[in-house]
PDB file of N, CA and C in Angstrom:
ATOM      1  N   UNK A   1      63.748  68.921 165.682  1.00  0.00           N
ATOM      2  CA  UNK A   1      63.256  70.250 165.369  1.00  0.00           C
ATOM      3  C   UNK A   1      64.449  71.205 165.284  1.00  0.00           C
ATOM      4  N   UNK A   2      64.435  71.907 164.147  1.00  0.00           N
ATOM      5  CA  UNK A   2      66.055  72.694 163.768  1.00  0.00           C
ATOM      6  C   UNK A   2      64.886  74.062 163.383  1.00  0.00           C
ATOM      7  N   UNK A   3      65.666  75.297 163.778  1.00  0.00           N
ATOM      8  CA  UNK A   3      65.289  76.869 163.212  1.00  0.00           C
ATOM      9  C   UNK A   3      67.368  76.792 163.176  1.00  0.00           C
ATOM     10  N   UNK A   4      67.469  77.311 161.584  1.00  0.00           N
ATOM     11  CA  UNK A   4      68.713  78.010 161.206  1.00  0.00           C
ATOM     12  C   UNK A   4      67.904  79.298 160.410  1.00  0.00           C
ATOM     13  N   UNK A   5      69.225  80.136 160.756  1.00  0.00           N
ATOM     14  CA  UNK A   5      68.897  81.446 160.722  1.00  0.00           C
ATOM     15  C   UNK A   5      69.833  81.872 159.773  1.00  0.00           C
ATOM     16  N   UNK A   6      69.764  83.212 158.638  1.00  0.00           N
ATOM     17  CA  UNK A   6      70.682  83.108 157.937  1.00  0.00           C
ATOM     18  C   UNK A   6      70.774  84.602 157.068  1.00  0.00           C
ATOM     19  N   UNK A   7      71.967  85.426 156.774  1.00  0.00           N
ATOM     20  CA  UNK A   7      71.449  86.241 155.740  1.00  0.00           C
ATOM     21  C   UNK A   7      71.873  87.171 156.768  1.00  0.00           C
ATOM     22  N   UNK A   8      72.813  87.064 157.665  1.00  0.00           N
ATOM     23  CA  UNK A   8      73.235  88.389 158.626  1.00  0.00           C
ATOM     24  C   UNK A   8      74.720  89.527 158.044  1.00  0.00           C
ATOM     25  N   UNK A   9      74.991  89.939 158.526  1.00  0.00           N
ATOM     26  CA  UNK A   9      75.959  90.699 157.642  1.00  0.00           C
ATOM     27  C   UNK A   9      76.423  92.008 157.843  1.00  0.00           C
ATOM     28  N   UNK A  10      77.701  92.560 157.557  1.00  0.00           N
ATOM     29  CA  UNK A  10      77.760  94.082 157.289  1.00  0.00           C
ATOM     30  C   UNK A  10      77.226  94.906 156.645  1.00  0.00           C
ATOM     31  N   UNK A  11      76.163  96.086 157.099  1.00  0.00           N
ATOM     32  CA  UNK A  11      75.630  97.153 156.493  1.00  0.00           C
ATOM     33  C   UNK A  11      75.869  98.333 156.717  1.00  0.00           C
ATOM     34  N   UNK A  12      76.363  99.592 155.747  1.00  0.00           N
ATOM     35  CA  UNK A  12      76.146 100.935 156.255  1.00  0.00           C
ATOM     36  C   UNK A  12      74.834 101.056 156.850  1.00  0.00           C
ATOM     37  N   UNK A  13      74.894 101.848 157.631  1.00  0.00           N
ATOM     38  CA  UNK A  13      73.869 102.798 158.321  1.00  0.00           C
ATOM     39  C   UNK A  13      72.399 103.559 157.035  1.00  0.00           C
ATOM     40  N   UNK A  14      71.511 103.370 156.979  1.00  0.00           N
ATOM     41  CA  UNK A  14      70.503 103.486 156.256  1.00  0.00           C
ATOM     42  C   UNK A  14      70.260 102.485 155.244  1.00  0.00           C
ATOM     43  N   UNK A  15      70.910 101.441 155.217  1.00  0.00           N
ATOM     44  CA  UNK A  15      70.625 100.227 154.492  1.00  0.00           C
ATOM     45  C   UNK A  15      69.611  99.243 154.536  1.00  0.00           C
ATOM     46  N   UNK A  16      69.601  98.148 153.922  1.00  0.00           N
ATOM     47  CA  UNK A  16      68.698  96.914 153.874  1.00  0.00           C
ATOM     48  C   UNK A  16      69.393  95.995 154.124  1.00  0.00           C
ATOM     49  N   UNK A  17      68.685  94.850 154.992  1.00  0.00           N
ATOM     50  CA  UNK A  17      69.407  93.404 154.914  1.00  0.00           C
ATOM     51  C   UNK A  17      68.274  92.766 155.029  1.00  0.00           C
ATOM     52  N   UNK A  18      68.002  91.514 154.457  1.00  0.00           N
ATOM     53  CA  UNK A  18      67.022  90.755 154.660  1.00  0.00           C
ATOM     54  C   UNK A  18      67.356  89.646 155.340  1.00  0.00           C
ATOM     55  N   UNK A  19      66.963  89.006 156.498  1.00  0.00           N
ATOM     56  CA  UNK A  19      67.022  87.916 157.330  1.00  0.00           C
ATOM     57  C   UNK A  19      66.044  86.711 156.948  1.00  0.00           C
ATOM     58  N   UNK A  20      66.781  85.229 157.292  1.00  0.00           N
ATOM     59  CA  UNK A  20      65.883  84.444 156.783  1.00  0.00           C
ATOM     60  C   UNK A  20      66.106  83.038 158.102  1.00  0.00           C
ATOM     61  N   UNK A  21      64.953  82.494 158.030  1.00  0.00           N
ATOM     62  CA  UNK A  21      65.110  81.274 159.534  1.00  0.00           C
ATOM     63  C   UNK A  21      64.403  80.135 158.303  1.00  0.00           C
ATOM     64  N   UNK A  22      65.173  79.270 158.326  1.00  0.00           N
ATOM     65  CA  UNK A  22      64.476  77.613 157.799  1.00  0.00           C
ATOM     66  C   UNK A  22      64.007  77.016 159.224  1.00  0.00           C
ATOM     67  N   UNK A  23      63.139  76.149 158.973  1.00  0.00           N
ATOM     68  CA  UNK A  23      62.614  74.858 160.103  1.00  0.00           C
ATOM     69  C   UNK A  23      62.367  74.168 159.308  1.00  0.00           C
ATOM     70  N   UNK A  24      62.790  73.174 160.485  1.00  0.00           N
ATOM     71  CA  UNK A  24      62.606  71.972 159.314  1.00  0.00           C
ATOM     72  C   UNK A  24      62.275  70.934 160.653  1.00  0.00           C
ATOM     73  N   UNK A  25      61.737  69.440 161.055  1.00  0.00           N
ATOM     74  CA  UNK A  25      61.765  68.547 161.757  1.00  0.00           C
ATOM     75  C   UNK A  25      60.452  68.867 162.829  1.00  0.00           C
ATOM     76  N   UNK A  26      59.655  69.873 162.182  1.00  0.00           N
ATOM     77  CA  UNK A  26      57.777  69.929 162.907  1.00  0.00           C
ATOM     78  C   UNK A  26      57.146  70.606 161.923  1.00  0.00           C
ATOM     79  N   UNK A  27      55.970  71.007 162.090  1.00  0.00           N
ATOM     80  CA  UNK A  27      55.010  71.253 161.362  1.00  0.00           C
ATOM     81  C   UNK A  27      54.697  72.929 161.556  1.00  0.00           C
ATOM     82  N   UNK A  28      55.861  73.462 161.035  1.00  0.00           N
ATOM     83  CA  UNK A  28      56.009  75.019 160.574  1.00  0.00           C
ATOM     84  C   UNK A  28      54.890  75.702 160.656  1.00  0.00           C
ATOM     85  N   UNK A  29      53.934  75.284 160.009  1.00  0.00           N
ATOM     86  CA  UNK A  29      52.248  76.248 159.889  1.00  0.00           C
ATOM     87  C   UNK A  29      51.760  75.883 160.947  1.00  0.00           C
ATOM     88  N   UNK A  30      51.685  75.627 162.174  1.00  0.00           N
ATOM     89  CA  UNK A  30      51.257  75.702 163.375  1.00  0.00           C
ATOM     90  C   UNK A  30      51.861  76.213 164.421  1.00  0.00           C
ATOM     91  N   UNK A  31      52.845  76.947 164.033  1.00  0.00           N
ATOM     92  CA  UNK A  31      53.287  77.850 165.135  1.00  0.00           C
ATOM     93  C   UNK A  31      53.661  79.551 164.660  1.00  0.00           C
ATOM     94  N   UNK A  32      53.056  80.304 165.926  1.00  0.00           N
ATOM     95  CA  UNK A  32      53.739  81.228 165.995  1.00  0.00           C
ATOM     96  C   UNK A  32      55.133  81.429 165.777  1.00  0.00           C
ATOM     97  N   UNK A  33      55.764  82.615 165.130  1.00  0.00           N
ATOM     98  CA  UNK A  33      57.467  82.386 164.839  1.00  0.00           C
ATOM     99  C   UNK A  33      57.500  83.822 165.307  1.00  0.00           C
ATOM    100  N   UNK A  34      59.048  84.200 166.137  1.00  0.00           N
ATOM    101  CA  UNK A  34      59.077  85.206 166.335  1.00  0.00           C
ATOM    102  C   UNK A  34      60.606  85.616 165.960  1.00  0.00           C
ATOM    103  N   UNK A  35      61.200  86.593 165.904  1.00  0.00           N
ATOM    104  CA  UNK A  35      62.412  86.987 166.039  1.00  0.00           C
ATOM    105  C   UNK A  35      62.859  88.281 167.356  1.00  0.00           C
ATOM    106  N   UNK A  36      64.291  87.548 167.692  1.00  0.00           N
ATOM    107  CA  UNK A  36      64.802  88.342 168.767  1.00  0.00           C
ATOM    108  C   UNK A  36      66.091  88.896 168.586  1.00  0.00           C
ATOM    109  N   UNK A  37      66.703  89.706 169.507  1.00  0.00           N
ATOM    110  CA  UNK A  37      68.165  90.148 168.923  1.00  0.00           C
ATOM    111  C   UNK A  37      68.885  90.254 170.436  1.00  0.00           C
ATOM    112  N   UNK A  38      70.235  90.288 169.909  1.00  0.00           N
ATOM    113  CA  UNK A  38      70.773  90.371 171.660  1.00  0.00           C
ATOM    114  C   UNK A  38      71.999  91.397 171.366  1.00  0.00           C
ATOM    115  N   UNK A  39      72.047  92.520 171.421  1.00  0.00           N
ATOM    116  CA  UNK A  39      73.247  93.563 171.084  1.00  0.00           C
ATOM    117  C   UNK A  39      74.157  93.045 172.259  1.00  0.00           C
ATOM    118  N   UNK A  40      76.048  93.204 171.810  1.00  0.00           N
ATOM    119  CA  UNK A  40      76.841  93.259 172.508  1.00  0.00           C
ATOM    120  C   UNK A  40      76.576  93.898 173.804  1.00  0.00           C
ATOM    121  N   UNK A  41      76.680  92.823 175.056  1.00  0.00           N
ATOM    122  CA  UNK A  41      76.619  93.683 176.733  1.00  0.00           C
ATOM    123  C   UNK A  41      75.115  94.014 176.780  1.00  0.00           C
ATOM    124  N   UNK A  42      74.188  93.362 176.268  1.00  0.00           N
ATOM    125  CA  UNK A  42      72.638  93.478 176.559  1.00  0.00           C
ATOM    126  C   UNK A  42      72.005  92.276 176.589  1.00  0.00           C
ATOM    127  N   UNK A  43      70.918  92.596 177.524  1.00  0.00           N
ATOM    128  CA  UNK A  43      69.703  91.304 177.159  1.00  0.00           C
ATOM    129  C   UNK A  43      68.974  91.100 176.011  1.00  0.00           C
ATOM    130  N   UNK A  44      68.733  89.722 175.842  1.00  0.00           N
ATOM    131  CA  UNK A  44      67.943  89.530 174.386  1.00  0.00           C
ATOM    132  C   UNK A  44      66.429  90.350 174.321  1.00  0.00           C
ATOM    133  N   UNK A  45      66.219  90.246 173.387  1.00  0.00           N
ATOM    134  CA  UNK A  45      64.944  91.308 173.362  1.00  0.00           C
ATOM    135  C   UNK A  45      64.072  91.344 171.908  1.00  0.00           C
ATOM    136  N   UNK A  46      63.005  91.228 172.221  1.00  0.00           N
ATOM    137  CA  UNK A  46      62.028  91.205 171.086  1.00  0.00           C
ATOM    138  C   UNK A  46      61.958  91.968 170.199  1.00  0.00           C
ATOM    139  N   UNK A  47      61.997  91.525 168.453  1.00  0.00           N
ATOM    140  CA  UNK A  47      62.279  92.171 167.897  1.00  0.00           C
ATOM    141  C   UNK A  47      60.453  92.531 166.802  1.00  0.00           C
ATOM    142  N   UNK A  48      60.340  91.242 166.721  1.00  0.00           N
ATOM    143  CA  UNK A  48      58.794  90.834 165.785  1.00  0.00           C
ATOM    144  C   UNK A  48      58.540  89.340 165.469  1.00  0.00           C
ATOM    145  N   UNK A  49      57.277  89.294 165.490  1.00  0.00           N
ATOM    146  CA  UNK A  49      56.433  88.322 165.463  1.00  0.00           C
ATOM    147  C   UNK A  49      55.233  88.123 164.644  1.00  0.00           C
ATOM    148  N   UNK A  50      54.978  87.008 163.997  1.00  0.00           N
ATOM    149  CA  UNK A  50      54.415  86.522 163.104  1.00  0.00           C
ATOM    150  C   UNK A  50      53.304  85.398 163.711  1.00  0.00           C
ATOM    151  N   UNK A  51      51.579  85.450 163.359  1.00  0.00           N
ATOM    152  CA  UNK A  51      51.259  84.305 163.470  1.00  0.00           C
ATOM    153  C   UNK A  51      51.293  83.165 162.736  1.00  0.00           C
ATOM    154  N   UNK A  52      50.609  81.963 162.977  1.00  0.00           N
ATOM    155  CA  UNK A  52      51.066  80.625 162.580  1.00  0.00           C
ATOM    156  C   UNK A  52      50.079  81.087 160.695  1.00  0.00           C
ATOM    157  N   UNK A  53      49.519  82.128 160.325  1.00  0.00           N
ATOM    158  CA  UNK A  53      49.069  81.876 159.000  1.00  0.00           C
ATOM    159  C   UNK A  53      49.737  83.238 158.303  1.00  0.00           C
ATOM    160  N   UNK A  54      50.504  84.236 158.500  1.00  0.00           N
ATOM    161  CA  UNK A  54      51.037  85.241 158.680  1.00  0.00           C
ATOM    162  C   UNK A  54      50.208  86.672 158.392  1.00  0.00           C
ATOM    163  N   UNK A  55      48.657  86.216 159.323  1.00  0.00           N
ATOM    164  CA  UNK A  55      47.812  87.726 159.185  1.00  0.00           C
ATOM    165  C   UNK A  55      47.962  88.547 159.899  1.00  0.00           C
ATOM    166  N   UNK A  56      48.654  88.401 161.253  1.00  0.00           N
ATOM    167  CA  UNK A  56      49.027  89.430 161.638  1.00  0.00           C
ATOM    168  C   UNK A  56      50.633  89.104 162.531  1.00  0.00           C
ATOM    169  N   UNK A  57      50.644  90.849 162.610  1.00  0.00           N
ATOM    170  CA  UNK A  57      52.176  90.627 162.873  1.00  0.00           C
ATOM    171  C   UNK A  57      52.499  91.601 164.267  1.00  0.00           C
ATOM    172  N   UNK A  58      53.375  91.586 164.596  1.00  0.00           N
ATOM    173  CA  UNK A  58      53.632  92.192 165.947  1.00  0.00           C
ATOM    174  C   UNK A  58      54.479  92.752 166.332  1.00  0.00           C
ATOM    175  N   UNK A  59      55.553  93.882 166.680  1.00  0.00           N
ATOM    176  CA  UNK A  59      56.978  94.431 166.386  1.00  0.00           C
ATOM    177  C   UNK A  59      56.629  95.368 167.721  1.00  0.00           C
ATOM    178  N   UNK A  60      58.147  95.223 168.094  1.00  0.00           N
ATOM    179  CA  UNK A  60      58.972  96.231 168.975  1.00  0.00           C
ATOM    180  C   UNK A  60      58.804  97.786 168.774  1.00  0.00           C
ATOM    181  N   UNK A  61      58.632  98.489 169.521  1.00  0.00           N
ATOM    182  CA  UNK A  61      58.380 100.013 169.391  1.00  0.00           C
ATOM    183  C   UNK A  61      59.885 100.305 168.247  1.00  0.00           C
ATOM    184  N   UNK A  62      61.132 100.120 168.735  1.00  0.00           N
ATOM    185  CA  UNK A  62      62.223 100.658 168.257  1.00  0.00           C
ATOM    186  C   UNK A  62      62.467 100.362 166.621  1.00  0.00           C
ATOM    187  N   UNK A  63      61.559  99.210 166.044  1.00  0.00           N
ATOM    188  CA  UNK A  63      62.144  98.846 164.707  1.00  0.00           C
ATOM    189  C   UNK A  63      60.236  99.294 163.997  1.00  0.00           C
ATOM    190  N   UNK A  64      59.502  99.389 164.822  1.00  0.00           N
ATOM    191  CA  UNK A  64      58.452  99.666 163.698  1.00  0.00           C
ATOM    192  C   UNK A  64      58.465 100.603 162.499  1.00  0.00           C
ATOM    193  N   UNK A  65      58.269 100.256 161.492  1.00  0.00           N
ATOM    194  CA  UNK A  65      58.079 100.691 159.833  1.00  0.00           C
ATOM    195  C   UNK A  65      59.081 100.949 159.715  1.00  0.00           C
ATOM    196  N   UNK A  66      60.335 100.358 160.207  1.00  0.00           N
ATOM    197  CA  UNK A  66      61.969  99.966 159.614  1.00  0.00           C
ATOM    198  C   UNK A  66      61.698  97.939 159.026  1.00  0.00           C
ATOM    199  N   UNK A  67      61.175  97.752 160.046  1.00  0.00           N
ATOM    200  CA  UNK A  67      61.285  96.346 160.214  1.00  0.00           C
ATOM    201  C   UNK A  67      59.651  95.463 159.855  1.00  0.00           C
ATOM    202  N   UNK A  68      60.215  94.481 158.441  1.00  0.00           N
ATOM    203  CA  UNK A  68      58.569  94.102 158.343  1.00  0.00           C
ATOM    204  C   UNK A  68      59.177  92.598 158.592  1.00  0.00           C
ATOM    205  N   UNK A  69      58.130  91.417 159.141  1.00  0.00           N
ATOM    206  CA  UNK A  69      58.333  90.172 159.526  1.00  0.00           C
ATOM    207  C   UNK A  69      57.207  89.530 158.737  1.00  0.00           C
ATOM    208  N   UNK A  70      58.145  87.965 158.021  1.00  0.00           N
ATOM    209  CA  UNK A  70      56.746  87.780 157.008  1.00  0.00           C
ATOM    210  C   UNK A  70      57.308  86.067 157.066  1.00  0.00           C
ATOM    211  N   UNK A  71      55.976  85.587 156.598  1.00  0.00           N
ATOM    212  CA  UNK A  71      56.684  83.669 156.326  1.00  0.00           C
ATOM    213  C   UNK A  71      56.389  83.066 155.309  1.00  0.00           C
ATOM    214  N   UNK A  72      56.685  82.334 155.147  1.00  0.00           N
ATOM    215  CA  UNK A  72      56.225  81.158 153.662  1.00  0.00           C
ATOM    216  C   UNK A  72      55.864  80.229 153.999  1.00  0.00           C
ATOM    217  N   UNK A  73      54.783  79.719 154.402  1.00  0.00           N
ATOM    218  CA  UNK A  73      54.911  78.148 155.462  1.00  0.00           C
ATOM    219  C   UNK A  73      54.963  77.135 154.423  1.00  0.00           C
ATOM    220  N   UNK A  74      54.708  77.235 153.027  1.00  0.00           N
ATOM    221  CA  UNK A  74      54.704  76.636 151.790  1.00  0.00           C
ATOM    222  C   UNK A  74      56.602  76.166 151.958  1.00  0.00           C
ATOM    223  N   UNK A  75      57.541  77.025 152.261  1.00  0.00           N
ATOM    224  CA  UNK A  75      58.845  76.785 152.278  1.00  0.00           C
ATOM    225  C   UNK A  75      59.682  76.685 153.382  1.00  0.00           C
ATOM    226  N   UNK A  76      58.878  76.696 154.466  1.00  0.00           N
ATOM    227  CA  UNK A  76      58.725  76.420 156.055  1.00  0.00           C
ATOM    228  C   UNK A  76      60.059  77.669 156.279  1.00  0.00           C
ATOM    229  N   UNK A  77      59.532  78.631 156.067  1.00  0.00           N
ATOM    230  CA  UNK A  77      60.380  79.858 155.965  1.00  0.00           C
ATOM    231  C   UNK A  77      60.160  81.358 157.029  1.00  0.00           C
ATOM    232  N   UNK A  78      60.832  81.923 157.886  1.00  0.00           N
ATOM    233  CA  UNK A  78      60.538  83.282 158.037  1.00  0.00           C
ATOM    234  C   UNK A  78      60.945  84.192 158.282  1.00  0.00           C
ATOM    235  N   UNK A  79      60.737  85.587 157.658  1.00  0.00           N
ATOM    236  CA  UNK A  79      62.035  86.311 157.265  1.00  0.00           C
ATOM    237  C   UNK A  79      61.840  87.627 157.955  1.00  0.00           C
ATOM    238  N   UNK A  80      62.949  88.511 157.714  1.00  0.00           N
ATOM    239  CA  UNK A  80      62.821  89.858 158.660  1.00  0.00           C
ATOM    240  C   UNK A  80      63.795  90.672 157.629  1.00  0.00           C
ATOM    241  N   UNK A  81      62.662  91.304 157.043  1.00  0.00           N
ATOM    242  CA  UNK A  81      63.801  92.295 156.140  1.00  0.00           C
ATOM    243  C   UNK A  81      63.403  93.989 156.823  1.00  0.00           C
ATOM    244  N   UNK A  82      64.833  93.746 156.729  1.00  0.00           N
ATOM    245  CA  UNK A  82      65.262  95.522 157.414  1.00  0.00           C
ATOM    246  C   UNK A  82      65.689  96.460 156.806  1.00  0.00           C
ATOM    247  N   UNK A  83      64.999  97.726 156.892  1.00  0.00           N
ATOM    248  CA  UNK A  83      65.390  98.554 156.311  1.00  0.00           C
ATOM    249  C   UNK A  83      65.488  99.950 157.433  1.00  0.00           C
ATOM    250  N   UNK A  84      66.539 100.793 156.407  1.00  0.00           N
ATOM    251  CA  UNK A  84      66.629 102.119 157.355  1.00  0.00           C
ATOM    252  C   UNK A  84      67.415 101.427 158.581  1.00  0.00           C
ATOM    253  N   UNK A  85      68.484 101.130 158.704  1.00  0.00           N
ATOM    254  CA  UNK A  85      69.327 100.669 159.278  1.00  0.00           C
ATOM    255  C   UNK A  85      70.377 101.181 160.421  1.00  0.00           C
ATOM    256  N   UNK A  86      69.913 100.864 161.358  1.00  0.00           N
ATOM    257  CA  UNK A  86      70.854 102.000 162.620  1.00  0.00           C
ATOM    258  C   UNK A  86      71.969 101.564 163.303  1.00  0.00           C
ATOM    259  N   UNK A  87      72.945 101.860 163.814  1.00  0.00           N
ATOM    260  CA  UNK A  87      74.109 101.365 164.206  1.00  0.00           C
ATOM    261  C   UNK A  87      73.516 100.271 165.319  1.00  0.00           C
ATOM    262  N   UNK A  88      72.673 101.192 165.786  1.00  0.00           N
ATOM    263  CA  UNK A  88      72.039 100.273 167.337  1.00  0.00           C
ATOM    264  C   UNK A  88      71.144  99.110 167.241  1.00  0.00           C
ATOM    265  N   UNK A  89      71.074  98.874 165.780  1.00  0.00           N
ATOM    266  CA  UNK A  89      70.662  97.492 165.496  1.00  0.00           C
ATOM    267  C   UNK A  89      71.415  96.241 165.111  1.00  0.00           C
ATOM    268  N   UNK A  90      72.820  97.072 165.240  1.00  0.00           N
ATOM    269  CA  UNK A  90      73.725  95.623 165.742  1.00  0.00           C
ATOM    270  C   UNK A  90      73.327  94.921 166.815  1.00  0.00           C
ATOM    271  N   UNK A  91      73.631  93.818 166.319  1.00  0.00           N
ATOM    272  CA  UNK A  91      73.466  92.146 167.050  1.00  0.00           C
ATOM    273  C   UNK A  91      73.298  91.210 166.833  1.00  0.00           C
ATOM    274  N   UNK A  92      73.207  89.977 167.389  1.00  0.00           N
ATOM    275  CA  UNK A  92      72.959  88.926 166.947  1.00  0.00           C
ATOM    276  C   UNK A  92      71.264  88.464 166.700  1.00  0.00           C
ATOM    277  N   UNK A  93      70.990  88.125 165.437  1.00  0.00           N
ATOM    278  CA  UNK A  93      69.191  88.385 165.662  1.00  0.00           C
ATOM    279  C   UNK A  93      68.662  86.336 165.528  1.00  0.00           C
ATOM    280  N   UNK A  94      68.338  86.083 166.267  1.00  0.00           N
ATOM    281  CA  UNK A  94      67.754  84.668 166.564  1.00  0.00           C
ATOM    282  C   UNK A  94      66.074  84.835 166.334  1.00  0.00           C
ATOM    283  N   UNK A  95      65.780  83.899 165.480  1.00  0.00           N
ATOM    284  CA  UNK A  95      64.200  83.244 165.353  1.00  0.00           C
ATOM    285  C   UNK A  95      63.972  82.339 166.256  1.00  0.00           C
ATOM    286  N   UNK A  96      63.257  81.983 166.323  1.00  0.00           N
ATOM    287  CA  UNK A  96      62.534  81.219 167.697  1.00  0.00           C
ATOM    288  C   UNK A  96      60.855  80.573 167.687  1.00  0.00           C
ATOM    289  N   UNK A  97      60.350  79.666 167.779  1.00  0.00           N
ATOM    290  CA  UNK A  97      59.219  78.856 167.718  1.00  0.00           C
ATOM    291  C   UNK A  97      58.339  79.453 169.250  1.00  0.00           C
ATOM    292  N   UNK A  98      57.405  79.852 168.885  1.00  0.00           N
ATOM    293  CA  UNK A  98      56.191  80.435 169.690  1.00  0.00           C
ATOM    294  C   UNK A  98      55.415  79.314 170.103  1.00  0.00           C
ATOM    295  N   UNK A  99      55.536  78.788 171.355  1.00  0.00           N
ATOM    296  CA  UNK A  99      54.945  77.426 171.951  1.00  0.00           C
ATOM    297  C   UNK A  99      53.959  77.664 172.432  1.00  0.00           C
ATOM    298  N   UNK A 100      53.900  78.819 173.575  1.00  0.00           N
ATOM    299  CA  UNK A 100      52.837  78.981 174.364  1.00  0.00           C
ATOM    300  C   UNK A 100      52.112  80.459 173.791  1.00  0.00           C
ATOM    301  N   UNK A 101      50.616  80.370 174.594  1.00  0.00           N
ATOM    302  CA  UNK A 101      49.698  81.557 173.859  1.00  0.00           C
ATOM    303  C   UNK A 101      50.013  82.779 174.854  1.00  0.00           C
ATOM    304  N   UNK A 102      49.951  83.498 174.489  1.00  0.00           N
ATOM    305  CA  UNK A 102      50.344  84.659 175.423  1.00  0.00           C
ATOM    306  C   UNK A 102      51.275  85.914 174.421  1.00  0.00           C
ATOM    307  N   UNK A 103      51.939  86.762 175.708  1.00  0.00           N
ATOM    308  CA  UNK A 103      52.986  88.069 175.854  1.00  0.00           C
ATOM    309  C   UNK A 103      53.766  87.216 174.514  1.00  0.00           C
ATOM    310  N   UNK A 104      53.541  87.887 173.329  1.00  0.00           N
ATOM    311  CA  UNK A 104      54.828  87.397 172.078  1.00  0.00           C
ATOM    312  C   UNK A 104      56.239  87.570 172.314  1.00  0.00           C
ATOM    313  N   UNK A 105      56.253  89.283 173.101  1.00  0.00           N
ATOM    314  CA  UNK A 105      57.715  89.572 173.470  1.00  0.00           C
ATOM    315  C   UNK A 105      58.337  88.604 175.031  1.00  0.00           C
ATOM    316  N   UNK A 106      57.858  87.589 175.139  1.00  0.00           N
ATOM    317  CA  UNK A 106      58.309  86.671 176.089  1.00  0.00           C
ATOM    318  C   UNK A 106      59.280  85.786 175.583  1.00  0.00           C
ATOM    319  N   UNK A 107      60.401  85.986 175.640  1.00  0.00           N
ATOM    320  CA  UNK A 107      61.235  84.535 175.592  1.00  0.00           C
ATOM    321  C   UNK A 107      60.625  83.581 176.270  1.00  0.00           C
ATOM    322  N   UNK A 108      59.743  83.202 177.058  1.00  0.00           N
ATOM    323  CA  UNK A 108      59.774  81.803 177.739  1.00  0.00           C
ATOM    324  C   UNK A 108      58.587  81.380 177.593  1.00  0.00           C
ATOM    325  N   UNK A 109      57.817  82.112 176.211  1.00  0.00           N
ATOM    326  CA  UNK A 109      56.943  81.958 175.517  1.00  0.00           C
ATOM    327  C   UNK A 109      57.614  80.624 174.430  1.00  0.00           C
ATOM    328  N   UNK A 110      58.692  81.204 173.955  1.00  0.00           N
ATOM    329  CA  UNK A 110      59.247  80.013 172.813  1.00  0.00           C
ATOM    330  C   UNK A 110      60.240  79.405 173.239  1.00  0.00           C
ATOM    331  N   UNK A 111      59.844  77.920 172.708  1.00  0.00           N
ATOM    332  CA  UNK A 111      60.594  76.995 173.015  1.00  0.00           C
ATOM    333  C   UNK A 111      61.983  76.220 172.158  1.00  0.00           C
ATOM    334  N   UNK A 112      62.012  76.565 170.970  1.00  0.00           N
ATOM    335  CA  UNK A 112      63.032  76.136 169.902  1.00  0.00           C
ATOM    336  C   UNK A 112      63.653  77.522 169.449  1.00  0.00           C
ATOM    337  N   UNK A 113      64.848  77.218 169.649  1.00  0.00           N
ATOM    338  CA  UNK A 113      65.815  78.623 168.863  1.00  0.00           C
ATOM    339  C   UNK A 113      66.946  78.137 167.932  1.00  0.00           C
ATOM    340  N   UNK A 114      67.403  79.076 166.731  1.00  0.00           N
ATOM    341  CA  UNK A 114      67.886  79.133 165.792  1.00  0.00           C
ATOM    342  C   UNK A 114      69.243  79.387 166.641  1.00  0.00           C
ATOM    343  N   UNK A 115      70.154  79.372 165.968  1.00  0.00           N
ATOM    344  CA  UNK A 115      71.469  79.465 166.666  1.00  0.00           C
ATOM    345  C   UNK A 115      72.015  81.004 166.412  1.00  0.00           C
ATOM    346  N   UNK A 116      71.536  81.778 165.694  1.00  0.00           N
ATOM    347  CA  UNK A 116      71.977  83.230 165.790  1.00  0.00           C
ATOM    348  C   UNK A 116      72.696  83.875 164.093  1.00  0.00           C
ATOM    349  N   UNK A 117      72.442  85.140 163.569  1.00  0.00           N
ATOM    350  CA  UNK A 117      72.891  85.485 162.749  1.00  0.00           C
ATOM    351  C   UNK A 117      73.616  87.142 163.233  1.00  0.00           C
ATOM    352  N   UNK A 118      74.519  87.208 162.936  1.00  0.00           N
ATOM    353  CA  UNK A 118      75.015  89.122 163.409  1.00  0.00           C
ATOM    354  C   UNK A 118      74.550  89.390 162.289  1.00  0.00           C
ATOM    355  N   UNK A 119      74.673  90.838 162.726  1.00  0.00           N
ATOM    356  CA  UNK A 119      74.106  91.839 161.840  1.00  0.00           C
ATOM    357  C   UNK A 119      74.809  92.975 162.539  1.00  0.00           C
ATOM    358  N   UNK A 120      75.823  93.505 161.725  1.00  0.00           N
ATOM    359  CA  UNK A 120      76.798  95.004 161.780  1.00  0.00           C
ATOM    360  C   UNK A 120      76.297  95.577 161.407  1.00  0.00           C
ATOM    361  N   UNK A 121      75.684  97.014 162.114  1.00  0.00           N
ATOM    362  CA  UNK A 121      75.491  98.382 161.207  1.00  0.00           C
ATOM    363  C   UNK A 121      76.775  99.187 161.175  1.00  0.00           C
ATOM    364  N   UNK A 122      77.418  99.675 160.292  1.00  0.00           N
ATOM    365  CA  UNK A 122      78.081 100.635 160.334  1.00  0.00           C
ATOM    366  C   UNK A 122      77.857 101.903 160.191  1.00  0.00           C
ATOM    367  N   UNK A 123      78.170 103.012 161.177  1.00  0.00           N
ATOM    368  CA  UNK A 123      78.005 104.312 161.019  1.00  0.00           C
ATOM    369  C   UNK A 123      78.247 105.147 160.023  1.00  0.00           C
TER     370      UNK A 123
END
């Protein structure tokens, strides 16, 4: 079971970047997928979440209607495109497989993680 994560990058400040996680080695349309981020000198922390058919979705107070989270399970795909872009959304942003039912913003909710993409805002 592999989540790679991909599509991270330098942005001015009010920009777009679109984020993207492949899986590949389980059966993608049966899980919850979420994404997390971990800024330099902080704990990781929930960013948004997707269910296993992508009807509904779930997001962090700080990125709502900056940040939409969406999947393709047709391309075992799921993405996080950002917009309106703030310095303080530098970090490293990791996808992650939603194992157990419960709190979405739980890391110890998911059990498979992507290895990490940065994402620079510049001021």
């Amino acid at each position: 079971v592999q989540l790679q994560a991909f599509g991270g990058g330098l942005v001015q400040a009010g920009g777009s970047l679109r984020l993207s996680c492949a899986a590949s080695g389980h059966t993608f349309g049966r899980y919850h997928m979420g994404w997390f981020r971990q800024a330099p000198g902080k704990e990781r922390e929930f960013v948004a979440a997707v269910n296993w058919i992508g009807s509904e979705t779930y997001y962090a107070d700080s990125v709502k209607g900056r940040i939409t989270i969406s999947r393709d399970n047709a391309k075992n795909t799921v993405s996080l495109q950002m917009n309106s872009l703030k310095p303080e959304d530098t970090a490293v942003y990791f996808c992650a497989r939603k194992k157990y039912y419960g709190d979405n913003t739980a890391e110890t909710h998911y059990d498979v993680w992507g290895q990490g993409t940065l994402v620079t805002v510049s001021s």
